[in-house]
C-alpha atoms as a PDB file:
ATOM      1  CA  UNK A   1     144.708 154.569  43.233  1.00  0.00           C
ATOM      2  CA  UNK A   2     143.818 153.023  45.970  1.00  0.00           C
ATOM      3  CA  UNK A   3     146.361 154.122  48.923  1.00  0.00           C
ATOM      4  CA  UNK A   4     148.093 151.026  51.425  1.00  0.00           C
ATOM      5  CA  UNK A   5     146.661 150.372  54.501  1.00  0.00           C
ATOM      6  CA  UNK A   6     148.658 151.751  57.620  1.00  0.00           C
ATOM      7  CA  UNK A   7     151.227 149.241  59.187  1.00  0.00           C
ATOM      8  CA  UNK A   8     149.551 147.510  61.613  1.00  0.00           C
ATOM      9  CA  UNK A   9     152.092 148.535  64.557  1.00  0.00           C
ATOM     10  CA  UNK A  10     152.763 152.145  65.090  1.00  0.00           C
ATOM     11  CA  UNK A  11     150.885 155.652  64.777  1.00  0.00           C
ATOM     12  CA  UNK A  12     151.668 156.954  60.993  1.00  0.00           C
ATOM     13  CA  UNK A  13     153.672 159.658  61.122  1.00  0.00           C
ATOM     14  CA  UNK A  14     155.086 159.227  64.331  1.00  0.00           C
ATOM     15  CA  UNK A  15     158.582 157.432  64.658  1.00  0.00           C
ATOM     16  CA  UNK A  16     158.286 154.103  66.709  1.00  0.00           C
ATOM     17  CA  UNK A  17     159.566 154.390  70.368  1.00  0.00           C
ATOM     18  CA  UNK A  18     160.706 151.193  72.896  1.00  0.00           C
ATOM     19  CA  UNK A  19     156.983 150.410  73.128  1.00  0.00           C
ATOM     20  CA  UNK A  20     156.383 150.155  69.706  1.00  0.00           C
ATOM     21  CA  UNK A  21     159.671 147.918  69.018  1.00  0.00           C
ATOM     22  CA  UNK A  22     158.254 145.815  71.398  1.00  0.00           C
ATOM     23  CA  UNK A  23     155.004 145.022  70.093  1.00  0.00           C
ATOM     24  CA  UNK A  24     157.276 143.944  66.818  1.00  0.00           C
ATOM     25  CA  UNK A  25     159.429 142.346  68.657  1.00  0.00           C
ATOM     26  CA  UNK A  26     156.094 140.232  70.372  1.00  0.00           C
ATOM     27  CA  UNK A  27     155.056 139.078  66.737  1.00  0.00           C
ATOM     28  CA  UNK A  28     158.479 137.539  65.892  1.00  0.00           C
ATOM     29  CA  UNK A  29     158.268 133.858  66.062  1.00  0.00           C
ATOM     30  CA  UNK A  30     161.175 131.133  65.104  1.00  0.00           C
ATOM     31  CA  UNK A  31     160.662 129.539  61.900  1.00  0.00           C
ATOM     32  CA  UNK A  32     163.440 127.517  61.206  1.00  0.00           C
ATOM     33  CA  UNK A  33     166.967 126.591  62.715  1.00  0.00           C
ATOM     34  CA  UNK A  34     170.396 128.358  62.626  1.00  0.00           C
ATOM     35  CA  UNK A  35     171.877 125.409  63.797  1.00  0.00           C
ATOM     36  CA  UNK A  36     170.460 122.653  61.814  1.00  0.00           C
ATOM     37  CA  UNK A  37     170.805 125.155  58.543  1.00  0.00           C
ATOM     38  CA  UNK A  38     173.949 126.713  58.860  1.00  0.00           C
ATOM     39  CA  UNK A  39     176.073 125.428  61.755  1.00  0.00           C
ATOM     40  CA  UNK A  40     175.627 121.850  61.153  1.00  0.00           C
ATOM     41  CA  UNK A  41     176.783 122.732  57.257  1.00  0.00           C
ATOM     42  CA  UNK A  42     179.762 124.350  58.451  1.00  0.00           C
ATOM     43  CA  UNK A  43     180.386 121.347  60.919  1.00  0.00           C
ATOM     44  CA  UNK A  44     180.668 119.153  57.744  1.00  0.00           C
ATOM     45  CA  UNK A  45     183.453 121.809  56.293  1.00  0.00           C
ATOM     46  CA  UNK A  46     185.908 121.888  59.335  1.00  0.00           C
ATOM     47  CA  UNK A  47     187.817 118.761  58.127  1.00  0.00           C
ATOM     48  CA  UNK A  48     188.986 120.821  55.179  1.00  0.00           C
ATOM     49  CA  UNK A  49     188.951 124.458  56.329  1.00  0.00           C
ATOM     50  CA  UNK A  50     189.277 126.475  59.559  1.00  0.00           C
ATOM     51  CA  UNK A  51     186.281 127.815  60.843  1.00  0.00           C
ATOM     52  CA  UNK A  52     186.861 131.046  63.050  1.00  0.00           C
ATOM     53  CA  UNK A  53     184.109 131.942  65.800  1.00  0.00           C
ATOM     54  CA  UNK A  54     184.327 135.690  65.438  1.00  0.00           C
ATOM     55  CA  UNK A  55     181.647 136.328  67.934  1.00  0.00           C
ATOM     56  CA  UNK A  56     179.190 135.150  70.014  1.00  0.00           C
ATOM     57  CA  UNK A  57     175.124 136.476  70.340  1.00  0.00           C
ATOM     58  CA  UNK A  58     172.626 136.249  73.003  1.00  0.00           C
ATOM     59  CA  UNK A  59     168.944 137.313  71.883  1.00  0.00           C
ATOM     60  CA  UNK A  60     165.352 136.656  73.530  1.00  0.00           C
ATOM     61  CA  UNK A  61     167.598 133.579  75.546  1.00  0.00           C
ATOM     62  CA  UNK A  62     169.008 131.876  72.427  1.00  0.00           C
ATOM     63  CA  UNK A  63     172.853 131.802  72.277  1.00  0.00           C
ATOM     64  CA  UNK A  64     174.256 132.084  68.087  1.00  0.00           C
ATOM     65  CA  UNK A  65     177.751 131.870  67.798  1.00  0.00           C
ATOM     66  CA  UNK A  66     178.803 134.022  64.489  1.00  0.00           C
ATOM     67  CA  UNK A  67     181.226 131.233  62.392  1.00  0.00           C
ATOM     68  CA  UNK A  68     183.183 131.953  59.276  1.00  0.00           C
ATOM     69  CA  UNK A  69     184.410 129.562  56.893  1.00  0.00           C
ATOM     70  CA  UNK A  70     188.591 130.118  56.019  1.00  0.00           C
ATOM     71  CA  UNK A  71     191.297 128.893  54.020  1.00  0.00           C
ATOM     72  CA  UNK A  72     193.307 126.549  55.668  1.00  0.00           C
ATOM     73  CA  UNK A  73     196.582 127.203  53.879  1.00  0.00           C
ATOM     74  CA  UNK A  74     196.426 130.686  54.888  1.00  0.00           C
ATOM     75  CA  UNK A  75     199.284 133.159  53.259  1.00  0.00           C
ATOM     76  CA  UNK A  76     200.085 136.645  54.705  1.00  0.00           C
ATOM     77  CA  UNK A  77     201.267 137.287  51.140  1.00  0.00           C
ATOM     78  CA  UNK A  78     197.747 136.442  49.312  1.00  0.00           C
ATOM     79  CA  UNK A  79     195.217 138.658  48.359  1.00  0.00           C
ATOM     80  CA  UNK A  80     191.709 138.410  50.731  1.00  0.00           C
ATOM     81  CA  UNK A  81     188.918 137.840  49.544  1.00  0.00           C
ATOM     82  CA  UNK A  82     185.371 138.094  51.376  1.00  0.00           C
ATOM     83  CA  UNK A  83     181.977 136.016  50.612  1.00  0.00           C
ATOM     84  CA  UNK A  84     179.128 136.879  52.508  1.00  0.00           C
ATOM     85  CA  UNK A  85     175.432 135.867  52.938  1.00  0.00           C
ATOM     86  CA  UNK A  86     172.978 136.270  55.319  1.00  0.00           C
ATOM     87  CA  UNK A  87     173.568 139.861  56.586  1.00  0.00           C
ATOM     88  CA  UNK A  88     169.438 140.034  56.012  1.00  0.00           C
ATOM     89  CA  UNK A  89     168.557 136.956  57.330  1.00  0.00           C
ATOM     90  CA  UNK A  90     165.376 136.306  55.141  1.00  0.00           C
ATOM     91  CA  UNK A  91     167.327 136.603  52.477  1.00  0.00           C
ATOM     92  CA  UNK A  92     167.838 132.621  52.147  1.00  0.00           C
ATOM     93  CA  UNK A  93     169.786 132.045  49.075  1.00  0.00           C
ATOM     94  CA  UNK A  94     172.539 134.112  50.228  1.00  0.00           C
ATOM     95  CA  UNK A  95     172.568 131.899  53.086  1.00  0.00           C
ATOM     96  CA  UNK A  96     172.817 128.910  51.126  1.00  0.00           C
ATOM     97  CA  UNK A  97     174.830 130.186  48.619  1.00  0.00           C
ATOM     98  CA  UNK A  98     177.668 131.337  50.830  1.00  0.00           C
ATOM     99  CA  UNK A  99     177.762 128.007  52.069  1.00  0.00           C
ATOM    100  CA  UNK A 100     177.847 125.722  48.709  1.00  0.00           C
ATOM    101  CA  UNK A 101     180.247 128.498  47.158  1.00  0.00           C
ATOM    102  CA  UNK A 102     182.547 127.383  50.274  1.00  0.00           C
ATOM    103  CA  UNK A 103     182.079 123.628  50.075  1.00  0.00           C
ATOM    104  CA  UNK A 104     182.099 123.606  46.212  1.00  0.00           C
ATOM    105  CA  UNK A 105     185.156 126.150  45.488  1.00  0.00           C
ATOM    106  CA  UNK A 106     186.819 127.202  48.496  1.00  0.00           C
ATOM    107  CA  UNK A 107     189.747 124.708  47.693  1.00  0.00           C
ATOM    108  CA  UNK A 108     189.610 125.468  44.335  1.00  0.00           C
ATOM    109  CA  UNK A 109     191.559 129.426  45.184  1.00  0.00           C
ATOM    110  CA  UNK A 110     194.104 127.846  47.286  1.00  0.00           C
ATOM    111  CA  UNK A 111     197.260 129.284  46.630  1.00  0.00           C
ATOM    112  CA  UNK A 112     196.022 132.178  44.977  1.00  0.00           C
ATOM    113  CA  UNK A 113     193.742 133.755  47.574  1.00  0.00           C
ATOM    114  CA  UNK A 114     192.899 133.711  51.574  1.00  0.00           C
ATOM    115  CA  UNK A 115     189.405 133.505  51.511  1.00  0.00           C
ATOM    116  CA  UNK A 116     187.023 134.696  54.301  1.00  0.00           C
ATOM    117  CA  UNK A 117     182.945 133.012  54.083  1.00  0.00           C
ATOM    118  CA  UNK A 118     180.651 134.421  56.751  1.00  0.00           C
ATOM    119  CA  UNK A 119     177.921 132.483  55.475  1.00  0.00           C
ATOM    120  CA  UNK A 120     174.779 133.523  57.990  1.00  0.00           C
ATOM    121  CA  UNK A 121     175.612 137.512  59.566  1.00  0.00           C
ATOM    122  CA  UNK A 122     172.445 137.367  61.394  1.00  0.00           C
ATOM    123  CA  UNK A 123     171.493 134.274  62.493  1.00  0.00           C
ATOM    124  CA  UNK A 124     168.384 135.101  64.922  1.00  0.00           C
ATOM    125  CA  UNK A 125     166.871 136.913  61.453  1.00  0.00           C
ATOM    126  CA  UNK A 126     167.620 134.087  59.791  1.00  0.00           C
ATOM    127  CA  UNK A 127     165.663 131.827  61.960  1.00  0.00           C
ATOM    128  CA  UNK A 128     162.603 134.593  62.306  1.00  0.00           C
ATOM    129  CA  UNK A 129     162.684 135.439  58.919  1.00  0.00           C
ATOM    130  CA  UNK A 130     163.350 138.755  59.236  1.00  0.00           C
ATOM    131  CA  UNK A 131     165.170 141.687  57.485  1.00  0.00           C
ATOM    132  CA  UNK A 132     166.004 143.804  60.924  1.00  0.00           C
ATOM    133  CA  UNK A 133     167.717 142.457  63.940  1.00  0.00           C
ATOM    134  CA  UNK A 134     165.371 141.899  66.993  1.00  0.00           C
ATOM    135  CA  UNK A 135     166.152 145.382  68.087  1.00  0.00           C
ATOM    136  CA  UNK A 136     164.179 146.345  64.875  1.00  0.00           C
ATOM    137  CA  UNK A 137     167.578 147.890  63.626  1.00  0.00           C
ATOM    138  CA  UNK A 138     168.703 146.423  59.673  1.00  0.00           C
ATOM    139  CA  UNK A 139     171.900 144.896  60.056  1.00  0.00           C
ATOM    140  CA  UNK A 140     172.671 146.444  56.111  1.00  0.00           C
ATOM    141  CA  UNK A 141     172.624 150.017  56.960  1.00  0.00           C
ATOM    142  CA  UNK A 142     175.116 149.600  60.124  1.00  0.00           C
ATOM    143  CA  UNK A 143     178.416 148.597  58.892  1.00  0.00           C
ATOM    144  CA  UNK A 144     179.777 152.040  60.528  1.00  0.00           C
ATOM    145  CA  UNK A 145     181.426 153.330  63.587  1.00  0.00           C
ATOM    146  CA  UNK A 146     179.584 152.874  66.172  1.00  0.00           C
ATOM    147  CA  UNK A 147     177.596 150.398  64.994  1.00  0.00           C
ATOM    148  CA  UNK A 148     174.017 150.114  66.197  1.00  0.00           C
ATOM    149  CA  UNK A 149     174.113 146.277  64.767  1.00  0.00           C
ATOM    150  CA  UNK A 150     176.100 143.694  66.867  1.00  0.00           C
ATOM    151  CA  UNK A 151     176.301 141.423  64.555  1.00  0.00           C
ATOM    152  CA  UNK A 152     177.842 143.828  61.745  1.00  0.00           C
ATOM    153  CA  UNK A 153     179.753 145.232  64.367  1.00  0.00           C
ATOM    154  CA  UNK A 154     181.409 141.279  64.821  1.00  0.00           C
ATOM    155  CA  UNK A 155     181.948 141.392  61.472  1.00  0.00           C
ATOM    156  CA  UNK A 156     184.122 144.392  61.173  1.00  0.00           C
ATOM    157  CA  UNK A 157     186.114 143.491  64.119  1.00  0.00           C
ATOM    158  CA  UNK A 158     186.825 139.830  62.138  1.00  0.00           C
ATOM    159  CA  UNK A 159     187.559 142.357  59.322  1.00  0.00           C
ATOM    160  CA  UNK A 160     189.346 145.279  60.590  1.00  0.00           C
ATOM    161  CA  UNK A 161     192.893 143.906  60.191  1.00  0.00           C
ATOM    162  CA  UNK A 162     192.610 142.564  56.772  1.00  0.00           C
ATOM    163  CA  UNK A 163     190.618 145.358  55.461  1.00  0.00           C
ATOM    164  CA  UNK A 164     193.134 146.952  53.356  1.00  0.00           C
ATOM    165  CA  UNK A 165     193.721 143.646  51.745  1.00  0.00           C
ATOM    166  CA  UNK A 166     190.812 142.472  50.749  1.00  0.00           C
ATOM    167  CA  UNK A 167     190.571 142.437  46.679  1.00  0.00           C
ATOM    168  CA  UNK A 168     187.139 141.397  46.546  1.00  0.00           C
ATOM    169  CA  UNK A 169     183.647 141.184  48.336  1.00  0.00           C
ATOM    170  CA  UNK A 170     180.937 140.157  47.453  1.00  0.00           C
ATOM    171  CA  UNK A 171     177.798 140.187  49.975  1.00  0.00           C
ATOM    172  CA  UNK A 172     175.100 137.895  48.325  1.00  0.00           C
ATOM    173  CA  UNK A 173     170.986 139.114  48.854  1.00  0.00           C
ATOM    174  CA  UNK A 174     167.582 138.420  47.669  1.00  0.00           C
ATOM    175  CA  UNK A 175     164.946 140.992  46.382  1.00  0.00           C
ATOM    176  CA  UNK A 176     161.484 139.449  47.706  1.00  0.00           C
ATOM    177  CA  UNK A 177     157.504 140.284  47.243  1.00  0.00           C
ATOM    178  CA  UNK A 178     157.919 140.526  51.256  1.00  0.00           C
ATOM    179  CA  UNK A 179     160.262 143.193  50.580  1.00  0.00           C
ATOM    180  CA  UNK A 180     156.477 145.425  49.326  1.00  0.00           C
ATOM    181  CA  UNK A 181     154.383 143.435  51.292  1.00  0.00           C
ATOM    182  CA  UNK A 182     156.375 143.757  55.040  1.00  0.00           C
ATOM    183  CA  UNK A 183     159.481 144.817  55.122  1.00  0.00           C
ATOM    184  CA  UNK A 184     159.500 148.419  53.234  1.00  0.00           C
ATOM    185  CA  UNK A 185     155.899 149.446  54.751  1.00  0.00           C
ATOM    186  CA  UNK A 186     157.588 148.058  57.953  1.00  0.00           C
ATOM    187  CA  UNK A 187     160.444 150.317  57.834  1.00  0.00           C
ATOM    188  CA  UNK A 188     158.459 153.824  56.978  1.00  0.00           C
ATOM    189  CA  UNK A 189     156.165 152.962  60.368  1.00  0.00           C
ATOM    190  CA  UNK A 190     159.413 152.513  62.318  1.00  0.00           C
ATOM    191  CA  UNK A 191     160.751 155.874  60.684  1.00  0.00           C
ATOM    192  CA  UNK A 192     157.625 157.772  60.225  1.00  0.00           C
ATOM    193  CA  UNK A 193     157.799 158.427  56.899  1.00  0.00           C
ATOM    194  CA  UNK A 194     155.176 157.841  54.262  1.00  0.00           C
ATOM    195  CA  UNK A 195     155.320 154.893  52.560  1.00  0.00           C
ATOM    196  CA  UNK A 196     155.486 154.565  48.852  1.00  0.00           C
ATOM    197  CA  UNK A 197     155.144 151.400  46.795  1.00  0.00           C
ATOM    198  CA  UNK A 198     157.423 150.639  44.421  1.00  0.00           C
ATOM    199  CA  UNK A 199     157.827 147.207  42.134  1.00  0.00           C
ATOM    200  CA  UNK A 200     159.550 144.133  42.780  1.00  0.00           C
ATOM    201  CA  UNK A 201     162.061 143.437  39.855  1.00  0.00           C
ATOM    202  CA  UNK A 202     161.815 139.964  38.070  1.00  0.00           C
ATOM    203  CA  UNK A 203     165.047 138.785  37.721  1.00  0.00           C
ATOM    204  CA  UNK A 204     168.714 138.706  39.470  1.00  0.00           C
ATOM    205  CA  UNK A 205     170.530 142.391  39.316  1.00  0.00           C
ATOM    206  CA  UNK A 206     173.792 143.907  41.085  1.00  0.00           C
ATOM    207  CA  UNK A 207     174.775 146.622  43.128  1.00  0.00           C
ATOM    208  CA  UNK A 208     177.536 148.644  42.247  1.00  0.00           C
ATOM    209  CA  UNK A 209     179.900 150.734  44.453  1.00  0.00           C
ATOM    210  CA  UNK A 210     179.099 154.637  42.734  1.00  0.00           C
ATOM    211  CA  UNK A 211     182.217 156.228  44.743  1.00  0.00           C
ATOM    212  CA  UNK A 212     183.997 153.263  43.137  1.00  0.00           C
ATOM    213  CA  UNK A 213     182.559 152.024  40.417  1.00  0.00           C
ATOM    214  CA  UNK A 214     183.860 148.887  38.702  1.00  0.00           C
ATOM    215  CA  UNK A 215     181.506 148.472  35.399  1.00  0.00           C
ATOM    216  CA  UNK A 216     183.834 145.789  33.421  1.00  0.00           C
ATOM    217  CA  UNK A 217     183.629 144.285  37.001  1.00  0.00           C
ATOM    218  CA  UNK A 218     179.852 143.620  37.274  1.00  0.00           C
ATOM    219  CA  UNK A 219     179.127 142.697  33.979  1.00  0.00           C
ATOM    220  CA  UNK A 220     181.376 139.879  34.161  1.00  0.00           C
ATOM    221  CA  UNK A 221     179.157 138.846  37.728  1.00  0.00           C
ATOM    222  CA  UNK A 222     175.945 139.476  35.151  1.00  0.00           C
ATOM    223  CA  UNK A 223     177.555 138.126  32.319  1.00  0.00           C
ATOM    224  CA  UNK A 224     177.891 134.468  34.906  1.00  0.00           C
ATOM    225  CA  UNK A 225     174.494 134.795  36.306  1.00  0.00           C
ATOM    226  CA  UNK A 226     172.498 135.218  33.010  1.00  0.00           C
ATOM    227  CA  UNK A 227     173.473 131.280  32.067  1.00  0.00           C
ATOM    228  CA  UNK A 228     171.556 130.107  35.001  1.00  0.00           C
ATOM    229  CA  UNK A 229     168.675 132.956  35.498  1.00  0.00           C
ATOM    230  CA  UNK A 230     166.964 135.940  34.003  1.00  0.00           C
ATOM    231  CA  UNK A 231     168.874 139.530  34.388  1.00  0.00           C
ATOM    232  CA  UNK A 232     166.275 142.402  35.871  1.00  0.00           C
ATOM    233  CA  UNK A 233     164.839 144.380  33.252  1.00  0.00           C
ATOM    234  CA  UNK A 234     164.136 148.170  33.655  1.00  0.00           C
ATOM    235  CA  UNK A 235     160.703 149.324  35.353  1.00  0.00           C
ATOM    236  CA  UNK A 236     159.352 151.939  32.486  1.00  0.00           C
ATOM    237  CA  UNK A 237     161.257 154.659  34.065  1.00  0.00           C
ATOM    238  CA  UNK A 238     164.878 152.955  33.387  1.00  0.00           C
ATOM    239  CA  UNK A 239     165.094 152.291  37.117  1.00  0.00           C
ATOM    240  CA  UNK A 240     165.330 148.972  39.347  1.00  0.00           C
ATOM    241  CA  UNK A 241     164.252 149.548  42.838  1.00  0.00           C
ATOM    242  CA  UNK A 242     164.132 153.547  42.380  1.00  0.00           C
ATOM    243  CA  UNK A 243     167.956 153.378  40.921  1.00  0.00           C
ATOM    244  CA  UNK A 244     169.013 154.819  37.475  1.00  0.00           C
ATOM    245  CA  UNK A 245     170.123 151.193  35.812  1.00  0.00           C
ATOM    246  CA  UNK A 246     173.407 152.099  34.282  1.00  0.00           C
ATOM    247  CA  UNK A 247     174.118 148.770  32.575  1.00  0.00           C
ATOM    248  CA  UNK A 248     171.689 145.355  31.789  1.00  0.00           C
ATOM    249  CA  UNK A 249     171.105 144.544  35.631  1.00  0.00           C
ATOM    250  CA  UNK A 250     173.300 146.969  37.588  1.00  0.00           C
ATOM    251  CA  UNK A 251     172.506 149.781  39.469  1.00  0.00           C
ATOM    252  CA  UNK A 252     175.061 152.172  42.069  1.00  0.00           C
ATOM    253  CA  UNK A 253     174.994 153.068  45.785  1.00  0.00           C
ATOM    254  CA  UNK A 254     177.655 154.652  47.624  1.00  0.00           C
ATOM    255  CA  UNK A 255     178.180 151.973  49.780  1.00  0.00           C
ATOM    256  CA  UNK A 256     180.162 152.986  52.417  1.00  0.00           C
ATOM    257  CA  UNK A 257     178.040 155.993  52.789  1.00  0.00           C
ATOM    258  CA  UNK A 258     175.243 153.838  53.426  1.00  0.00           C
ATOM    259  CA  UNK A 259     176.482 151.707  56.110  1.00  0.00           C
ATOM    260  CA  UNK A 260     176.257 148.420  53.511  1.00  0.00           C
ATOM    261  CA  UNK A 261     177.855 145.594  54.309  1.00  0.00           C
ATOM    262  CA  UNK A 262     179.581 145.454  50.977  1.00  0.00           C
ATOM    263  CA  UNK A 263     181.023 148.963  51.803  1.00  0.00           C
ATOM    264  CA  UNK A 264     182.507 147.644  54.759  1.00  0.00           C
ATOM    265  CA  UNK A 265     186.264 147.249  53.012  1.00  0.00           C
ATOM    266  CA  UNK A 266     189.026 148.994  51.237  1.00  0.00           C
ATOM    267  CA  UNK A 267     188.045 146.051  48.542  1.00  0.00           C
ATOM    268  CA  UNK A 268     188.647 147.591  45.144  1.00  0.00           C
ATOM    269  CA  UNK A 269     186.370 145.016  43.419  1.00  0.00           C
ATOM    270  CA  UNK A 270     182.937 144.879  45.453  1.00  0.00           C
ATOM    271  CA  UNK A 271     179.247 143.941  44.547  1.00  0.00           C
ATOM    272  CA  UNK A 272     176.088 143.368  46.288  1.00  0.00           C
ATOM    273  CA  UNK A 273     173.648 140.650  44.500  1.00  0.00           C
ATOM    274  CA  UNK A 274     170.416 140.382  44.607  1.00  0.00           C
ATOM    275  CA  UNK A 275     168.349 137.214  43.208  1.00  0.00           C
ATOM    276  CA  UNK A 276     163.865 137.305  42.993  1.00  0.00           C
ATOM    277  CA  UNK A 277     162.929 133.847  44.919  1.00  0.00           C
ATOM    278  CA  UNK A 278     159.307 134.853  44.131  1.00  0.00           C
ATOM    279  CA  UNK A 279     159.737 135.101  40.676  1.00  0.00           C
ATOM    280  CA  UNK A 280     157.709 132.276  38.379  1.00  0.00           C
ATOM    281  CA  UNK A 281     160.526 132.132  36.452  1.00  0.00           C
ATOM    282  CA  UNK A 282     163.413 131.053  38.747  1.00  0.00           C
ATOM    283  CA  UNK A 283     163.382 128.517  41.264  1.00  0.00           C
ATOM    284  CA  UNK A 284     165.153 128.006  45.125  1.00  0.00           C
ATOM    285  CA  UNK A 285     167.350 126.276  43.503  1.00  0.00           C
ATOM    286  CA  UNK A 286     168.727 128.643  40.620  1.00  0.00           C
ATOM    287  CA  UNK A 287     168.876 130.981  43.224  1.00  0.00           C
ATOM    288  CA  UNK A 288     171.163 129.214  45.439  1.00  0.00           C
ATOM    289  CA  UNK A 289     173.198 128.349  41.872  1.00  0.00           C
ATOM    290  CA  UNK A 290     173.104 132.141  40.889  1.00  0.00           C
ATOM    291  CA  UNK A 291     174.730 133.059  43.977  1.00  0.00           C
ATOM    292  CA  UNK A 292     177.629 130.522  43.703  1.00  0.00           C
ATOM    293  CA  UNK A 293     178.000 131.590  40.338  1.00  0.00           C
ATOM    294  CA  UNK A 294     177.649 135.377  41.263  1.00  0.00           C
ATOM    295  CA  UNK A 295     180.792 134.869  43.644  1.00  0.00           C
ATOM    296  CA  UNK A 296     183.052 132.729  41.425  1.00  0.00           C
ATOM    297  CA  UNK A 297     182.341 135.137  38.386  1.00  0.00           C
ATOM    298  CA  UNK A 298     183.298 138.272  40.925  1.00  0.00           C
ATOM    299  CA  UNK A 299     186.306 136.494  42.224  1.00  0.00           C
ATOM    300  CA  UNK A 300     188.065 135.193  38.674  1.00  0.00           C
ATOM    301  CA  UNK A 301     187.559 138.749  37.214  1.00  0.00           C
ATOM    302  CA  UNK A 302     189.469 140.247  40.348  1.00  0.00           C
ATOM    303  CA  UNK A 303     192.008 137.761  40.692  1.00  0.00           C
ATOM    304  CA  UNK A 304     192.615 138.088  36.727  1.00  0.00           C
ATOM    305  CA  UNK A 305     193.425 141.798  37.213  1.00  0.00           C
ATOM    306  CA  UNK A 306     195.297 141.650  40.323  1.00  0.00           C
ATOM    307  CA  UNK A 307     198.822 142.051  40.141  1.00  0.00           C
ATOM    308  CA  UNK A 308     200.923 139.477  41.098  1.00  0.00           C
END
């Protein structure tokens, strides 16, 4: 077997120090725009909802102000409920989907739920394409105190008072080729580790909380998806991504353990998606539709089961 060239920046085995973060930081180049994307989609939502600046970035000289999406008629006596995309920016169909879930069925849970949409949690990844932050730090694995991450620290702040009321999150992600071909050799040079392929599942799967799990939970999110795009089958091992699958597309982490962003809540219902862009069988746009499906799915079931 032929073994994977080294990653281009870095001395293998060696961790990466500030001079190597800066020669990945040199290669990062815009690639699209936050604000003709996201915050001009969230400009068309403000006749109907609030929108809450919960914080406000600076990075290489561009300014990103952090936006959420929330219910207008607002009830201290509702159960929360938390949609978010975008927490790896590359990742565009959680992007989109956060923000057509909030223009297409927002409204639709008033009265029976406050609902939170931080539809882009890193917006200079977004626009670079990128899974880390520009400080070459992933955004996904810092959703703890302190928090290396600024922008996942913004998002626990917005969070921290409600977080024993949420009922529900659900933090919508992609599974890319990019993920083999950049971002995983990408993070063993930063770490200097070895780096071992793995194989890109075909098809949309879930992550479930294994300190919590919720099985009835995620196979009503699967259950959802499946009319729209193909569940993940099992690599020949019974694994997706190096995870023991314990149902048809779900596999556990222990979230909050992790520093994930869907760990970042006392949310007893909780589920990371993840949709393949790359796949031949599923296009942008059934991607973008899985996600919004993924959320209203996750939300019903909860809201079903919640008393009162």
């Amino acid at each position: 077997m032929n073994q994977p060239a080294a990653y281009p920046i870095g001395t293998p085995g060696v961790p990466w120090g500030a001079d190597e973060v800066a020669r990945w930081q040199s290669c990062q180049v815009r690639k699209r725009s936050y604000q003709a994307d996201v915050l001009s989609a969230i400009d068309a939502l403000r006749t109907r909802f609030d929108v809450v600046e919960y914080g406000r970035m600076e990075v290489a000289g561009e300014h990103y102000p952090l936006l959420a999406i929330r219910s207008r008629d607002w009830h201290d006596t509702l159960p929360v409920v938390l949609v978010t995309g975008g927490v790896h920016g590359y990742e565009t169909s959680g992007v989109h989907g956060a923000l057509r879930f909030a223009d297409q069925h927002l409204a639709g849970y008033a009265g029976r739920a406050n609902l939170m949409v931080a539809p882009c949690v890193s917006p200079w990844a977004y626009e670079t394409i990128q899974r880390w932050n520009r400080e070459a730090v992933d955004p996904n694995r810092s959703f703890r105190e302190p928090s290396p991450a600024p922008e996942s620290a913004a998002l626990m702040r917005l969070m921290a008072p409600l977080r024993d009321r949420v009922l529900v999150h659900v933090d919508l992600h992609e599974t890319t080729d990019s993920d083999e071909s950049e971002f995983r050799p990408a993070l063993a040079a930063r770490d200097g580790k070895p780096y071992q392929p793995d194989a890109v599942p075909d098809g949309f799967y879930v992550v479930d909380d294994s300190e919590h799990p919720q099985a009835e939970f995620q196979q009503a999110v699967i259950a959802a998806v499946a009319a729209i795009t193909h569940i993940a089958p099992t690599d020949h091992k019974g694994e997706i991504i190096g995870s023991t699958v314990v149902a048809p597309g779900v596999i556990r982490y222990p979230l909050k353990q992790l520093g994930l962003c869907a760990g970042m809540t006392d949310a007893p219902f909780k589920t990371t998606t993840e949709v393949y862009p790359d796949s031949p069988r599923a296009s942008a746009e059934q991607c973008i539709a899985a996600q919004v499906a993924a959320a209203c799915a996750a939300i019903d079931f909860a809201l079903a089961r919640s008393p009162g």
